[in-house]
N, C-alpha and C. Protein backbone atom coordinates (compact mmCIF):
# COMPACT_ATOMS: atom_id res chain seq x y z
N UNK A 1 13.56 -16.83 -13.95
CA UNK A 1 13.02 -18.16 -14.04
C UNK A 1 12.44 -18.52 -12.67
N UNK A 2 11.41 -18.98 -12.54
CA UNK A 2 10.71 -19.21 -11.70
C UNK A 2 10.40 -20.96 -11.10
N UNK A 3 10.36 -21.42 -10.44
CA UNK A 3 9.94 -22.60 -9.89
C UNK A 3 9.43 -22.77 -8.65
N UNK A 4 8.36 -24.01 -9.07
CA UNK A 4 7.59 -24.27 -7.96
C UNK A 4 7.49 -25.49 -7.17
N UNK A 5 8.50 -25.42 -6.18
CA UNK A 5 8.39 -26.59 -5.46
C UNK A 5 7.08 -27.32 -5.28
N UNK A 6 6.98 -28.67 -4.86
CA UNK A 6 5.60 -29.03 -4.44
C UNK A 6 5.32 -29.25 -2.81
N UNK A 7 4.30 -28.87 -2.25
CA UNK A 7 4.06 -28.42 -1.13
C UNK A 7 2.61 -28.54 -0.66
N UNK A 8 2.68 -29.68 0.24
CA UNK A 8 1.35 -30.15 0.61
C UNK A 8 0.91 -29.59 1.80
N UNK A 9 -0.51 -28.99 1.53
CA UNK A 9 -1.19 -28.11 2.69
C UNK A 9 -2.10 -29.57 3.60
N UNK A 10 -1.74 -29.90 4.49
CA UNK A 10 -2.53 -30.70 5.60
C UNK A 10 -3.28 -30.30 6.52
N UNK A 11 -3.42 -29.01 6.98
CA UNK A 11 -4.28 -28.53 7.25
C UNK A 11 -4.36 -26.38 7.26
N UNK A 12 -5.11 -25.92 7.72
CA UNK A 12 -5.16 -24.25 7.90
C UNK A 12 -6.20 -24.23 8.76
N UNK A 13 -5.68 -23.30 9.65
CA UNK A 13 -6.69 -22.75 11.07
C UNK A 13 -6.47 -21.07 11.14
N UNK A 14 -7.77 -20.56 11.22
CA UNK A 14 -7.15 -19.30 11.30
C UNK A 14 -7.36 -18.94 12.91
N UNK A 15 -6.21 -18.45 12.94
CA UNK A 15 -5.98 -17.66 14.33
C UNK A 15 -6.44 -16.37 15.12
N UNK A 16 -6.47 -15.74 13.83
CA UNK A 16 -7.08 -14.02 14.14
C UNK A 16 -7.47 -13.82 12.81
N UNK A 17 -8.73 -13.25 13.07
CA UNK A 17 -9.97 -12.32 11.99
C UNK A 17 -9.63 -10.93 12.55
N UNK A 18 -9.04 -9.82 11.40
CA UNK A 18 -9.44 -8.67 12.08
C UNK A 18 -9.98 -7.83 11.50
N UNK A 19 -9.73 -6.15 11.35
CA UNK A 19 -10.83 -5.73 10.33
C UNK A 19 -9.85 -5.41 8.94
N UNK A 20 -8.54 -5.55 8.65
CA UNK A 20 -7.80 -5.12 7.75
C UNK A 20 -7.25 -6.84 7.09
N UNK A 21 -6.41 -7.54 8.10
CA UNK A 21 -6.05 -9.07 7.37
C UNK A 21 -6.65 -10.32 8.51
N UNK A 22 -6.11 -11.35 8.30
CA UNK A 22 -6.69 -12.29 8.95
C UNK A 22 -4.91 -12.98 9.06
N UNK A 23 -5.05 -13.61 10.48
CA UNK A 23 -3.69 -15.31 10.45
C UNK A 23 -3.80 -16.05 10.49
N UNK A 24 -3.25 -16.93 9.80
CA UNK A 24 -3.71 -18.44 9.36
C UNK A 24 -1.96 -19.08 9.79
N UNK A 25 -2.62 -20.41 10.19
CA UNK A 25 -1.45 -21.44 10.61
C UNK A 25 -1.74 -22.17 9.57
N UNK A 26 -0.64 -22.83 8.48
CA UNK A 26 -1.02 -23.66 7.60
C UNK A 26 -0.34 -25.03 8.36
N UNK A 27 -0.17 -26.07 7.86
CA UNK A 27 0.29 -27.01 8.36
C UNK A 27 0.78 -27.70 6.69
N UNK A 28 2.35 -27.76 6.66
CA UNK A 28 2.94 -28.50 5.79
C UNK A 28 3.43 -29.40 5.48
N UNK A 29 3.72 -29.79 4.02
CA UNK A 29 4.42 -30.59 4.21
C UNK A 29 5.64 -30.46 3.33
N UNK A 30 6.72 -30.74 2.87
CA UNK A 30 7.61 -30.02 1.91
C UNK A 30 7.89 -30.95 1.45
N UNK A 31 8.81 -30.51 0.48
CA UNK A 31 9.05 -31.66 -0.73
C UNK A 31 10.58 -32.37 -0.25
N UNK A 32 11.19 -31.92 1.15
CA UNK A 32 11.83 -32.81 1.87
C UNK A 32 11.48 -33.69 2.27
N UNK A 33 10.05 -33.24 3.11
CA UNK A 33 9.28 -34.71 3.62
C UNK A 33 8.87 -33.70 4.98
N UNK A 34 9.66 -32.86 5.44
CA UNK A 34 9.49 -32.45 6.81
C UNK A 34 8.16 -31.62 6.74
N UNK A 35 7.38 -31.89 7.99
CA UNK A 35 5.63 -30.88 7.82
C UNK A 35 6.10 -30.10 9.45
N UNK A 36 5.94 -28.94 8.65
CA UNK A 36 5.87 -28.06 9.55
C UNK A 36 4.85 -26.86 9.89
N UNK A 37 4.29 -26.17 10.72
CA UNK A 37 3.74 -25.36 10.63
C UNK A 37 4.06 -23.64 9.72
N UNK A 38 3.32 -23.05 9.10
CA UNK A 38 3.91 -21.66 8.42
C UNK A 38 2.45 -20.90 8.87
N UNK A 39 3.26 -19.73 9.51
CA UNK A 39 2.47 -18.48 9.71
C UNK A 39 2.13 -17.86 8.67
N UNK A 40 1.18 -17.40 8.29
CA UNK A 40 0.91 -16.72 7.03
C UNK A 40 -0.20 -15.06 7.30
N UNK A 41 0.07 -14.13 7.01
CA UNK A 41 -0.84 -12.81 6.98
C UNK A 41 -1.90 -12.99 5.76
N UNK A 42 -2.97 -13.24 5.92
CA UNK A 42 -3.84 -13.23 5.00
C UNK A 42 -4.57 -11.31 4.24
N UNK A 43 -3.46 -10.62 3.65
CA UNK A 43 -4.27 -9.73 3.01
C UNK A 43 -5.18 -9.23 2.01
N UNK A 44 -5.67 -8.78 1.98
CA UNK A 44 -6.54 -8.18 0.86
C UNK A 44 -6.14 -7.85 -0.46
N UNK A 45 -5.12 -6.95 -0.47
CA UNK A 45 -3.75 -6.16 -1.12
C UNK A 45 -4.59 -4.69 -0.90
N UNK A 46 -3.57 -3.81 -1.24
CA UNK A 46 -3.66 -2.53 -1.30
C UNK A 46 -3.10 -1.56 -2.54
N UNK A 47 -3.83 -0.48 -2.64
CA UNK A 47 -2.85 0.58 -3.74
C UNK A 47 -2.06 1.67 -3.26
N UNK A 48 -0.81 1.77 -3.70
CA UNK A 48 -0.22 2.86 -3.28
C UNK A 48 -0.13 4.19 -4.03
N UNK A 49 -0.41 5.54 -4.23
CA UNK A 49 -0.70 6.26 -4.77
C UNK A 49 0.51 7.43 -5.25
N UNK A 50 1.05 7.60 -6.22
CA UNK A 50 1.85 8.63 -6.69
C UNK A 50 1.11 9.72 -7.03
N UNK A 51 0.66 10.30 -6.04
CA UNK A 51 0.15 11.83 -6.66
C UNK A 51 0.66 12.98 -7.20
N UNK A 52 0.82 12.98 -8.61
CA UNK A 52 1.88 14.31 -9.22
C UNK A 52 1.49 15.51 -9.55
N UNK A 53 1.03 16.65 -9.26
CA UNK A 53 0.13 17.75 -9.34
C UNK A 53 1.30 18.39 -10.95
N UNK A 54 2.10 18.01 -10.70
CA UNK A 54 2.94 18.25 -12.06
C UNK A 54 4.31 17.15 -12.21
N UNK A 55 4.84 16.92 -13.80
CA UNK A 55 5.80 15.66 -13.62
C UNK A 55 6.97 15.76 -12.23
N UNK A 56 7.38 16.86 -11.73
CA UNK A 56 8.36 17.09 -10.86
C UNK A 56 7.97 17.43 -9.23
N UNK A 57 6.42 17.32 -8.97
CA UNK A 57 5.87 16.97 -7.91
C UNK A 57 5.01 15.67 -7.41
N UNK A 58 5.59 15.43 -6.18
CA UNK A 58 4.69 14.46 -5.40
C UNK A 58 3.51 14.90 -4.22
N UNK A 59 2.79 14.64 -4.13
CA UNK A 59 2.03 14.81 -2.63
C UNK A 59 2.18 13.54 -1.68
N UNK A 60 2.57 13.92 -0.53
CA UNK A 60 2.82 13.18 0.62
C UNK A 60 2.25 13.35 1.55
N UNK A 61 2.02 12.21 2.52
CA UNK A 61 1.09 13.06 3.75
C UNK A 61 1.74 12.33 4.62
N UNK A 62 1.53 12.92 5.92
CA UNK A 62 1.83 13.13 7.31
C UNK A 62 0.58 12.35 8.04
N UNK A 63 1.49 11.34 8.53
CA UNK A 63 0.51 10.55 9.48
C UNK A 63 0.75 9.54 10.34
N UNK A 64 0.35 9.92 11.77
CA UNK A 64 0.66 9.04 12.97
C UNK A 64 0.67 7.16 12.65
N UNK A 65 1.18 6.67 12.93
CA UNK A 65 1.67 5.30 12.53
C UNK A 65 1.90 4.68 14.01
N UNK A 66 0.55 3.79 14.73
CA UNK A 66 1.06 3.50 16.13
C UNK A 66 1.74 2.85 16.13
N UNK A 67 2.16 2.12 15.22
CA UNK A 67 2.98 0.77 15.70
C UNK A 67 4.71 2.01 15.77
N UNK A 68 4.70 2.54 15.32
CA UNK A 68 6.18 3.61 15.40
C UNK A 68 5.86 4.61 16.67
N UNK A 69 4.98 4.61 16.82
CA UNK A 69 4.12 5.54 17.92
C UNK A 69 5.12 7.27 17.66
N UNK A 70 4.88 7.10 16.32
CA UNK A 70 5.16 8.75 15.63
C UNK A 70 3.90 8.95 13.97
N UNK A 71 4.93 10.07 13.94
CA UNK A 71 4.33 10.88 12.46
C UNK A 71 5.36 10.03 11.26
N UNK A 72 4.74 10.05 10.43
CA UNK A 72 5.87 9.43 9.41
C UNK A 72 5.42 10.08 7.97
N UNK A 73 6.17 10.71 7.02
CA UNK A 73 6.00 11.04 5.48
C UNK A 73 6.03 9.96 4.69
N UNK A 74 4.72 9.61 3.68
CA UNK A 74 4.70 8.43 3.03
C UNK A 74 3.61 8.70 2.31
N UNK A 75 3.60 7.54 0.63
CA UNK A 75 2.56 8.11 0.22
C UNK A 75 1.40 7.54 0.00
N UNK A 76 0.32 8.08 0.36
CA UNK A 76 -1.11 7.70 0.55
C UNK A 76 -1.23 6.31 -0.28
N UNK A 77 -1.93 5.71 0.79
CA UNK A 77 -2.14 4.24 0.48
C UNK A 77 -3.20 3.81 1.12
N UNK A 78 -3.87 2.70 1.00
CA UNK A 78 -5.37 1.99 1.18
C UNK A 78 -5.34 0.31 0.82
N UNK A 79 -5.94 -0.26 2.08
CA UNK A 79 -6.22 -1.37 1.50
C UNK A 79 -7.41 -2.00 0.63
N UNK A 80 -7.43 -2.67 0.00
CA UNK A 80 -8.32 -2.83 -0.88
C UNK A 80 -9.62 -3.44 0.04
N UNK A 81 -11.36 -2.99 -0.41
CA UNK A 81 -12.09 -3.77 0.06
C UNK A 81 -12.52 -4.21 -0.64
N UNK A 82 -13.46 -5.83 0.22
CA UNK A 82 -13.49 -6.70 -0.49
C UNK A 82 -14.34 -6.70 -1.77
N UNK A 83 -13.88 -7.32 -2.91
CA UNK A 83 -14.36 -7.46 -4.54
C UNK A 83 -14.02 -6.06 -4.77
N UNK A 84 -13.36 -5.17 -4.44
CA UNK A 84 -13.10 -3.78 -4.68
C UNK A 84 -11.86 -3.88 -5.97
N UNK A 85 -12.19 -3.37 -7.28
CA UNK A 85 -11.21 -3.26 -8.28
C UNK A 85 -10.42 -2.44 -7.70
N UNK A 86 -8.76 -2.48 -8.03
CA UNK A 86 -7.93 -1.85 -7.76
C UNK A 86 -7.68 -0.40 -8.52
N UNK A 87 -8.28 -0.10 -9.36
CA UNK A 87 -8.13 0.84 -10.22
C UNK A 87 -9.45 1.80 -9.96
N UNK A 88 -10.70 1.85 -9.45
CA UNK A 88 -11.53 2.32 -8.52
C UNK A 88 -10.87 2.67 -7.30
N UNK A 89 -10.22 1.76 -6.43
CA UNK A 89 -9.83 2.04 -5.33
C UNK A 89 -8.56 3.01 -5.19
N UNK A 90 -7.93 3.04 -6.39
CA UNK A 90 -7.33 4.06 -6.49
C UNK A 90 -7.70 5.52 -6.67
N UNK A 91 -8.57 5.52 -7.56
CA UNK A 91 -9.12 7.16 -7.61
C UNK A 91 -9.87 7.40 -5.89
N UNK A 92 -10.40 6.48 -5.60
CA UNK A 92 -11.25 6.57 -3.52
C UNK A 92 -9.96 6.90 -2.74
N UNK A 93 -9.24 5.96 -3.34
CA UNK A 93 -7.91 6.42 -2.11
C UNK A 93 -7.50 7.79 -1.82
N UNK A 94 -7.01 8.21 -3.54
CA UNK A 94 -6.94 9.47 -3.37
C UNK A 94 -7.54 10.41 -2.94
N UNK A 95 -9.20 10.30 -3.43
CA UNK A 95 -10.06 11.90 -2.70
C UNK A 95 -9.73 11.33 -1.13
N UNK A 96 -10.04 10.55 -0.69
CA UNK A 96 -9.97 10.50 1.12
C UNK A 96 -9.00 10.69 1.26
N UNK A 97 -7.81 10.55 0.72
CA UNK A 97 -6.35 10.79 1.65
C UNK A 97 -6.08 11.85 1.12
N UNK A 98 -5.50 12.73 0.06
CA UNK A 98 -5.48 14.14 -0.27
C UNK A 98 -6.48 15.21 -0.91
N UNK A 99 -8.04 14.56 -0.56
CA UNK A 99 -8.91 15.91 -0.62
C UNK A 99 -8.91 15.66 -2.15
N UNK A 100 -8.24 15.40 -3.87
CA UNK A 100 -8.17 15.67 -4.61
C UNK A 100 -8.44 14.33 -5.24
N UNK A 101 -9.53 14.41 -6.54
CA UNK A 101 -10.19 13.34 -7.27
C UNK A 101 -9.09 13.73 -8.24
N UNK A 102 -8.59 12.61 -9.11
CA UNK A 102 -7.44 11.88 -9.96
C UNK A 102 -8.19 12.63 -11.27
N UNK A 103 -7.95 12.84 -12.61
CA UNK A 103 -8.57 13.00 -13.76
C UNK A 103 -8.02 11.72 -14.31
N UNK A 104 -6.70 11.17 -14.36
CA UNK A 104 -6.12 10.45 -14.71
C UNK A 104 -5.45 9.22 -13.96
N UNK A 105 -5.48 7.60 -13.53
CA UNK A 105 -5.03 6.91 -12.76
C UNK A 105 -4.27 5.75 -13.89
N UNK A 106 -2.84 5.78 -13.78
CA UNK A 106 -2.30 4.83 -14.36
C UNK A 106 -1.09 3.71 -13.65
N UNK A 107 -1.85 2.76 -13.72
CA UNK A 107 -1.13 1.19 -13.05
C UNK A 107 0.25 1.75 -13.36
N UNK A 108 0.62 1.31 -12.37
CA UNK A 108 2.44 1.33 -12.76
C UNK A 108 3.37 -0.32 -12.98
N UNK A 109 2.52 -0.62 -11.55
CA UNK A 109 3.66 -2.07 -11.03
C UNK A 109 2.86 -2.94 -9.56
N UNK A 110 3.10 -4.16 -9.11
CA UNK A 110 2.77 -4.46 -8.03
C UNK A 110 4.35 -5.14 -7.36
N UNK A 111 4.14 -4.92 -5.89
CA UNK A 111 5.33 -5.56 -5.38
C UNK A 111 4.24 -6.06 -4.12
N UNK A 112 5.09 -7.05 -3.78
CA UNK A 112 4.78 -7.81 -2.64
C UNK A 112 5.79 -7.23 -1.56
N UNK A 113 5.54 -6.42 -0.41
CA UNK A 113 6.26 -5.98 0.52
C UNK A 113 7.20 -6.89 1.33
N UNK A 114 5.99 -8.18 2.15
CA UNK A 114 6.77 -9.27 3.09
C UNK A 114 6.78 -10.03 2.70
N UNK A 115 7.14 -11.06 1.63
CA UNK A 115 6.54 -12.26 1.14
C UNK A 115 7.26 -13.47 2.03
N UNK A 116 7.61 -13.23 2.95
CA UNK A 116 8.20 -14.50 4.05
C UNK A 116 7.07 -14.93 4.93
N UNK A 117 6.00 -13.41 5.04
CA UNK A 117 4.71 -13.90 6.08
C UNK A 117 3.47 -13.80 5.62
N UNK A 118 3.47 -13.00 4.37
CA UNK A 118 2.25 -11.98 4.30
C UNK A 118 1.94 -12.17 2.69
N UNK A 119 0.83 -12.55 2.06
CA UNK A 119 0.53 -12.45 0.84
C UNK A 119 0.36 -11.04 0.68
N UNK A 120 0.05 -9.97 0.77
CA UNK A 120 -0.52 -8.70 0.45
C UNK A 120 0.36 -8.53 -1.32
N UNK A 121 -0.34 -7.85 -1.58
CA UNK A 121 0.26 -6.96 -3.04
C UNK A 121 0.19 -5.83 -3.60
N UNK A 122 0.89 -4.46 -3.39
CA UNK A 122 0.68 -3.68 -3.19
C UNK A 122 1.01 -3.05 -4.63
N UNK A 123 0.12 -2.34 -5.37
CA UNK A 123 -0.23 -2.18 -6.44
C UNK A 123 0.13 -0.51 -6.75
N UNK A 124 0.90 0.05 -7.67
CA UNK A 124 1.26 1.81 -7.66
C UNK A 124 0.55 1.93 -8.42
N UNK A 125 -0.13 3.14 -8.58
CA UNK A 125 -0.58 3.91 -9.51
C UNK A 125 -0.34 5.43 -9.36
N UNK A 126 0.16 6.02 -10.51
CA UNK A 126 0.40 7.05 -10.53
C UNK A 126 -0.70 7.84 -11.22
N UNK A 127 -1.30 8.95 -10.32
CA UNK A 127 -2.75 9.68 -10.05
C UNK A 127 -1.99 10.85 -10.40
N UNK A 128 -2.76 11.94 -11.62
CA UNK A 128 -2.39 13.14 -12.07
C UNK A 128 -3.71 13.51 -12.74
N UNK A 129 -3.39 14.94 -13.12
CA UNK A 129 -4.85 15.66 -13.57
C UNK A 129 -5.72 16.04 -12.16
N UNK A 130 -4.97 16.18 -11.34
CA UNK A 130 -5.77 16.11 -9.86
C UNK A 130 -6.68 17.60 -9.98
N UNK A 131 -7.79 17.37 -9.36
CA UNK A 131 -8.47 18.87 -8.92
C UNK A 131 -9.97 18.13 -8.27
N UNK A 132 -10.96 19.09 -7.54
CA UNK A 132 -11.26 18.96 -6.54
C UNK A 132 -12.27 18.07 -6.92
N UNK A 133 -12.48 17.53 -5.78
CA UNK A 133 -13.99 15.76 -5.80
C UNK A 133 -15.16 16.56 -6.42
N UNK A 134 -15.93 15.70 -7.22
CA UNK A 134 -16.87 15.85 -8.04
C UNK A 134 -18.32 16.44 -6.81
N UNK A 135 -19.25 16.59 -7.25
CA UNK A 135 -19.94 17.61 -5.71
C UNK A 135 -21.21 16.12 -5.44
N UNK A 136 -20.56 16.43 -4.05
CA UNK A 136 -21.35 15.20 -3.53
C UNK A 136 -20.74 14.07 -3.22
N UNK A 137 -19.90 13.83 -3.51
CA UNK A 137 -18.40 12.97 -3.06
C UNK A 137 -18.74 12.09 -1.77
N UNK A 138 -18.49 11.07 -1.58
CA UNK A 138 -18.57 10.55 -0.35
C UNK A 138 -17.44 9.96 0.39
N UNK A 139 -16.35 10.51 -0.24
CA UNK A 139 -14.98 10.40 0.14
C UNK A 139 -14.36 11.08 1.36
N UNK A 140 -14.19 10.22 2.36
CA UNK A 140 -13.97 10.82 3.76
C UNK A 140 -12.40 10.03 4.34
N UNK A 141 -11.98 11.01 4.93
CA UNK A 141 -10.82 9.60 5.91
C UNK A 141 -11.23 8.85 6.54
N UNK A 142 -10.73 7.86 6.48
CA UNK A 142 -11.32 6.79 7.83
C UNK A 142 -11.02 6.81 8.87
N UNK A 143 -12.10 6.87 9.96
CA UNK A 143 -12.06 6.75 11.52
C UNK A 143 -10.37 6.80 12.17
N UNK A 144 -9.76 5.99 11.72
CA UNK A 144 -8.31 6.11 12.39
C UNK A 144 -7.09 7.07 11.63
N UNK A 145 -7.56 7.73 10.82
CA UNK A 145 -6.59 8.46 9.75
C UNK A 145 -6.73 10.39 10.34
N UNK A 146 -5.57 10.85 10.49
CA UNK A 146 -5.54 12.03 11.01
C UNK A 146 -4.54 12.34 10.05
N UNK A 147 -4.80 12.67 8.92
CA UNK A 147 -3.83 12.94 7.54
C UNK A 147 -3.87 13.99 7.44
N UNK A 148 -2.42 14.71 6.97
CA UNK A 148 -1.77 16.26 6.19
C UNK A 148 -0.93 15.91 4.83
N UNK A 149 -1.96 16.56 3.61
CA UNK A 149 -1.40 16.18 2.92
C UNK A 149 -0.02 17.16 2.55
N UNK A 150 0.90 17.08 1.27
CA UNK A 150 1.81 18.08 0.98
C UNK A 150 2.35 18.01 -0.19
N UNK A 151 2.61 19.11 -0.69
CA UNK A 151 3.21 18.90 -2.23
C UNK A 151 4.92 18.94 -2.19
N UNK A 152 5.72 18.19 -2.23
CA UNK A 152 6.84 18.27 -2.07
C UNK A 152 7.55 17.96 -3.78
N UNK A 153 8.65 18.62 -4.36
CA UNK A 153 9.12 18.08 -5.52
C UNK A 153 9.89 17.04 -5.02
N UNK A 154 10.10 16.37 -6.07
CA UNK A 154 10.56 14.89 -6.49
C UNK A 154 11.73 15.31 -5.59
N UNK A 155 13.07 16.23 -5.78
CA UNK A 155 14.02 16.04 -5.28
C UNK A 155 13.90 16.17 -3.93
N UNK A 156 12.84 17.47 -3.24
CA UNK A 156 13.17 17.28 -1.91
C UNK A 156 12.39 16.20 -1.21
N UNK A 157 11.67 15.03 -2.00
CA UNK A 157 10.93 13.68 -1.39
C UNK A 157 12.27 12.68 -1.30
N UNK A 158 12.86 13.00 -2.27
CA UNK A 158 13.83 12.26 -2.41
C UNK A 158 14.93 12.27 -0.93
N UNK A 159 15.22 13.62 -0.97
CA UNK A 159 16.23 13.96 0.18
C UNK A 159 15.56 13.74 1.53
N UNK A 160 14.42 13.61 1.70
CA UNK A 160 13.82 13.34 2.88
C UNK A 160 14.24 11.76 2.87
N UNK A 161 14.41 10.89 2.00
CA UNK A 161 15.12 9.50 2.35
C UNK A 161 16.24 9.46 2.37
N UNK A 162 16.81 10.23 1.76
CA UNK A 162 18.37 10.35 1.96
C UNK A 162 18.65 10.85 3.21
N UNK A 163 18.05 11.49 4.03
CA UNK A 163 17.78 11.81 5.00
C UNK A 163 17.51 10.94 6.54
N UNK A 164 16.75 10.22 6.14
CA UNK A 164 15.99 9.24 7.35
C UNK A 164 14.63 9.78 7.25
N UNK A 165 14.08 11.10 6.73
CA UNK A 165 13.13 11.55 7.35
C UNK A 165 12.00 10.28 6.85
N UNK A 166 11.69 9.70 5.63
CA UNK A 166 10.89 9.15 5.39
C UNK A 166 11.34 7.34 5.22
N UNK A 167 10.76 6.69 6.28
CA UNK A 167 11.55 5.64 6.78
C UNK A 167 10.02 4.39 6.21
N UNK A 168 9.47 4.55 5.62
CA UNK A 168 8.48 3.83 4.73
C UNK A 168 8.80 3.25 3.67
N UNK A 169 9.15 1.52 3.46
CA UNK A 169 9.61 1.42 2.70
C UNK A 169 8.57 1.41 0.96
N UNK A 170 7.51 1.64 1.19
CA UNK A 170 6.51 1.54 0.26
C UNK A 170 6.73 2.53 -0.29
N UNK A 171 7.01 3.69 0.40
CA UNK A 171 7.51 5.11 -0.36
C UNK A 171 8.49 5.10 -0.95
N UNK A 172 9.61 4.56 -0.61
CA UNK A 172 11.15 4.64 -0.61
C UNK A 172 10.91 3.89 -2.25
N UNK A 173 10.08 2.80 -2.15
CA UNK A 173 10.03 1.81 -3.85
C UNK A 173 8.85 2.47 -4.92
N UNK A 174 8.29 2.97 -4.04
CA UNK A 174 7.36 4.35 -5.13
C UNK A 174 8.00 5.60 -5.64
N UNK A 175 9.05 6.11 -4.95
CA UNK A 175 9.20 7.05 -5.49
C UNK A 175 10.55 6.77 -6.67
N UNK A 176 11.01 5.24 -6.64
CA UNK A 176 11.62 4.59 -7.29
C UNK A 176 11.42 4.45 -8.95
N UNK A 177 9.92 4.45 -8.52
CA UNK A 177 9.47 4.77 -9.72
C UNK A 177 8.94 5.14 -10.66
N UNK A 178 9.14 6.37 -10.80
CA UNK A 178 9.21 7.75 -11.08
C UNK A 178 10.23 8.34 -11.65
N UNK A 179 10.66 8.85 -12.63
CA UNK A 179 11.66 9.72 -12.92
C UNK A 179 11.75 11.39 -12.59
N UNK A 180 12.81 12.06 -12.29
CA UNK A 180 12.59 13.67 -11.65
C UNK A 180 12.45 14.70 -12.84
């Protein structure tokens, strides 16, 4: 059951434009009476990709993450651009991040990662029938992406969180859902 307080916006300034989200200061007011300021992450949303080359495999990739200022296992993901359908941006995600065009892309679920700061909505789809980009493809990594992809089965993706090795929580709720 759901409810919606009432909540008066008095003003919004944005703070930072960048090239992925934007911050906005809203200025409130609550249904106490008290107006306070709320930080908010203005995102786009993004898709997160289950790539299964068979029901008991995943592909994962390997990729530097500065804000961890390491490598981290997680699975290929993209933010959405703008007016970009999510179900397009899923089959793009995939050829640029593992080299391999989808035959098949099916919605799974959306979760909201931060919802204390950040609207984003991060959308699964599970991508199978994989084999190589159609010829002529214009599917590339982007400028900041130094990606390895990998075929790992379900159980040893799994044990890599049981582990620590894969400390992403977008992965950790993707591979959630999935059965082995």
């Amino acid at each position: 059951m759901s409810r919606k307080p009432t909540v008066t916006r008095v003003s919004r300034r944005t703070i930072y434009q960048g090239r992925i989200f934007r911050v906005e200061v809203d200025r409130v007011t609550l249904p106490t009476g008290h107006t306070l300021d709320m930080e908010v992450i203005r995102h786009p949303g993004s898709v997160v990709l289950l790539p299964q080359p068979t029901p008991a495999q995943i592909i994962l990739v390997r990729q530097y993450r500065y804000t961890l200022d390491r490598d981290i296992w997680e699975l290929p993901a993209g933010s959405l651009k703008p007016g970009e359908d999510p179900d397009a941006a899923a089959a793009r995600e995939c050829e640029e991040e593992i080299g391999l065009a989808p035959g098949r892309v099916e919605r799974l679920q959306g979760f909201h990662p931060t919802p204390g700061f950040c609207d984003e909505l991060m959308i699964y789809y599970r991508c199978t029938e994989l084999g190589p980009p159609a010829p002529g493809s214009a599917a590339r990594q982007d400028e900041d992406e130094d990606i390895e992809p990998r075929t790992f089965t379900l159980a040893e993706a799994r044990a890599l969180v049981a582990s620590g090795e894969i400390v992403d929580l977008k992965t950790v709720a993707g591979l959630a859902l999935i059965e082995a």
